[in-house]
C-alpha atoms as a PDB file:
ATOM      1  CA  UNK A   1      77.035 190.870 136.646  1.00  0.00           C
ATOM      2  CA  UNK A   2      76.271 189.366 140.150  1.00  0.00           C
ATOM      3  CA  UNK A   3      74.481 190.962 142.693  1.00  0.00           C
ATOM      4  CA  UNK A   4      75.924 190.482 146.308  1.00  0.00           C
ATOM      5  CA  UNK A   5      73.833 188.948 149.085  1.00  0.00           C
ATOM      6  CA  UNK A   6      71.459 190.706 150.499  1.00  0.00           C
ATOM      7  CA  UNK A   7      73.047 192.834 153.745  1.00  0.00           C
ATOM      8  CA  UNK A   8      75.810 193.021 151.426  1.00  0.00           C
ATOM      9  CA  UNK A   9      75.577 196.043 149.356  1.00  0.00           C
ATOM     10  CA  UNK A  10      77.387 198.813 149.300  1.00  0.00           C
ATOM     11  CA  UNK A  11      75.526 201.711 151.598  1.00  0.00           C
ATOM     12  CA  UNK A  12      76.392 205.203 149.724  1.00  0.00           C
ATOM     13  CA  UNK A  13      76.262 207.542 152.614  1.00  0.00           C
ATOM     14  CA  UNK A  14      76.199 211.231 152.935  1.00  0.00           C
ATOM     15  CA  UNK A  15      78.872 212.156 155.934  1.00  0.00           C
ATOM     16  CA  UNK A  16      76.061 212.634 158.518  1.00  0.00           C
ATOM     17  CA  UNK A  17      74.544 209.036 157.885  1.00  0.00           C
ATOM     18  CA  UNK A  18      71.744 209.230 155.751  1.00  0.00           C
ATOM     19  CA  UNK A  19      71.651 207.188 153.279  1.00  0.00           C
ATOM     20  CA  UNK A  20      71.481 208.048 149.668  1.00  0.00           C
ATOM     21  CA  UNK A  21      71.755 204.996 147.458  1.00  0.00           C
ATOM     22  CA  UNK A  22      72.867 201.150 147.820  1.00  0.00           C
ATOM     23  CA  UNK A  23      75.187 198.921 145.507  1.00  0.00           C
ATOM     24  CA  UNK A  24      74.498 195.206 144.637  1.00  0.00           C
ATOM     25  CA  UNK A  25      77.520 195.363 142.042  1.00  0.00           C
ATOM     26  CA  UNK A  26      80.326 197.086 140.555  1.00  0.00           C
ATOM     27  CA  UNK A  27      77.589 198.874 138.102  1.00  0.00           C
ATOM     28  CA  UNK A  28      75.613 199.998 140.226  1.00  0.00           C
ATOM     29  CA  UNK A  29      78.045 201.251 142.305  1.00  0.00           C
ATOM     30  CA  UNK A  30      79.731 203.305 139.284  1.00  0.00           C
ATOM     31  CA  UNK A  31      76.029 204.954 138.834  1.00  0.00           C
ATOM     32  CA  UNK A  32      76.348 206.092 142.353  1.00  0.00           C
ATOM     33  CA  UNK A  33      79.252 207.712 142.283  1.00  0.00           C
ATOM     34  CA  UNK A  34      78.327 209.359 138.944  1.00  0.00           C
ATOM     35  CA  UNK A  35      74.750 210.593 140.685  1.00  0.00           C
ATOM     36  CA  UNK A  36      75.201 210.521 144.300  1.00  0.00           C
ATOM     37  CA  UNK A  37      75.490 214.020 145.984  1.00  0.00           C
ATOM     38  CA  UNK A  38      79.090 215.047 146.101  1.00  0.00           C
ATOM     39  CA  UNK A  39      80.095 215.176 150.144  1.00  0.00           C
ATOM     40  CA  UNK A  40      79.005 211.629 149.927  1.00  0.00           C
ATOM     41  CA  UNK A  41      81.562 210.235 147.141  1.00  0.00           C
ATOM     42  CA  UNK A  42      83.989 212.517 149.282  1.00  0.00           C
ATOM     43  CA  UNK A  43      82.827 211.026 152.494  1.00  0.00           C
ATOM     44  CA  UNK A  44      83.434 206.947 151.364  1.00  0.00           C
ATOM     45  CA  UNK A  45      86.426 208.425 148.755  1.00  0.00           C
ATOM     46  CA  UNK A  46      88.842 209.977 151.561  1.00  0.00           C
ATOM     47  CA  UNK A  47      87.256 206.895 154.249  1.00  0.00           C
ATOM     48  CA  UNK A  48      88.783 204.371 151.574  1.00  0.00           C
ATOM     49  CA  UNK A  49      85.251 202.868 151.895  1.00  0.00           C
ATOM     50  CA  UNK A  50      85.210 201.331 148.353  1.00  0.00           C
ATOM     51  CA  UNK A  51      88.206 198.833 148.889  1.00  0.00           C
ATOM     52  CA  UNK A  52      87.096 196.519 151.219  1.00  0.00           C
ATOM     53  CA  UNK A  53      84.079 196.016 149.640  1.00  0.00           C
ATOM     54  CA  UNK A  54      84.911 195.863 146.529  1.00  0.00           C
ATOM     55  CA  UNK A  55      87.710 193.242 148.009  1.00  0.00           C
ATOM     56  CA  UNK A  56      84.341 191.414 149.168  1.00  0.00           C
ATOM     57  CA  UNK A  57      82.891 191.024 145.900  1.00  0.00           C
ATOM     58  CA  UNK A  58      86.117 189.551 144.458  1.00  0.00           C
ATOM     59  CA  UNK A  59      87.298 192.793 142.656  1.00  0.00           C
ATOM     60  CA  UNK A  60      90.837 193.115 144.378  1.00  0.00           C
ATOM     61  CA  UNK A  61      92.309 194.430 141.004  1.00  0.00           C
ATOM     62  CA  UNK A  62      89.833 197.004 140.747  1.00  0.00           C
ATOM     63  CA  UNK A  63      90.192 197.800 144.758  1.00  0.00           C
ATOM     64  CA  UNK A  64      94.266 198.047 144.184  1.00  0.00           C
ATOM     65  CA  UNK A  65      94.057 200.417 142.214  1.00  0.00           C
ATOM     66  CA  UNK A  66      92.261 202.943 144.188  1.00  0.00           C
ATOM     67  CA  UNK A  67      94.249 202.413 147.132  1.00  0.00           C
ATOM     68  CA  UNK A  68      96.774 204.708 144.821  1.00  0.00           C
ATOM     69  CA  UNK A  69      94.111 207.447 144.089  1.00  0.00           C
ATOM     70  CA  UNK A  70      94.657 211.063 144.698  1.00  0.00           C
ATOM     71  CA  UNK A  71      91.524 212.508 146.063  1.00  0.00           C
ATOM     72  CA  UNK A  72      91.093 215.862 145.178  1.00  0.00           C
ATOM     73  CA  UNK A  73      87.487 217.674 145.162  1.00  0.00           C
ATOM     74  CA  UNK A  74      87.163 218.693 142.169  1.00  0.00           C
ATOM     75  CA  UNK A  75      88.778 215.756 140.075  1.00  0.00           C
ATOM     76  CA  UNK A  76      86.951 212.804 141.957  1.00  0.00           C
ATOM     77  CA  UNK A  77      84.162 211.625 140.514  1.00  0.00           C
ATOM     78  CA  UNK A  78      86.202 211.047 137.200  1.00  0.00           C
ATOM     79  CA  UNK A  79      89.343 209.691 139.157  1.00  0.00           C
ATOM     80  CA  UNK A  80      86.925 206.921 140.916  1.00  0.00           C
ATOM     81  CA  UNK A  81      85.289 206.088 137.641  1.00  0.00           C
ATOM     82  CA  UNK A  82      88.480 205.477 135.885  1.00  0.00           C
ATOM     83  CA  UNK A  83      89.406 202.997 138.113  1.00  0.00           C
ATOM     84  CA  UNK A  84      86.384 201.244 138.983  1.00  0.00           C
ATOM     85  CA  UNK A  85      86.168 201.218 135.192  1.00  0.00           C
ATOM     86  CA  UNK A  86      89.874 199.521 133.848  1.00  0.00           C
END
């Protein structure tokens, strides 16, 4: 898999702003939101923060599909990995 550019990657971001992990591709980004505390996959989750970028890195498909996404709490982390995964 390709790694973006540098100043590309995906910043995973708590809701205040710190920072918390970065993305260089899709896998690394599915680690994140596997690991990353849990108000931060909310925070970019219910922001719609994954589509454009993974629109950027040519994975419109994958981004489609979680325009469509419920987000619920509880059920998110396996909802986003579902679809970053098919």
């Amino acid at each position: 898999m390709t790694d973006v550019a540098p100043g590309k990657e995906f910043v995973f971001k708590m809701p205040e702003g710190s920072v918390v992990g970065r993305a260089r591709n899709l896998d690394e980004l599915i680690q994140l939101v596997k690991t990353a505390p849990l108000p931060a996959v909310l925070y970019h989750a219910k922001g719609n923060h994954f589509a454009p970028w993974l629109d950027m890195i040519g994975r419109k498909q994958t981004s489609k599909r979680l325009s469509g996404l419920v987000i619920n709490d509880k059920t998110v982390r396996v909802a986003l990995l579902r679809a970053l995964r098919s």
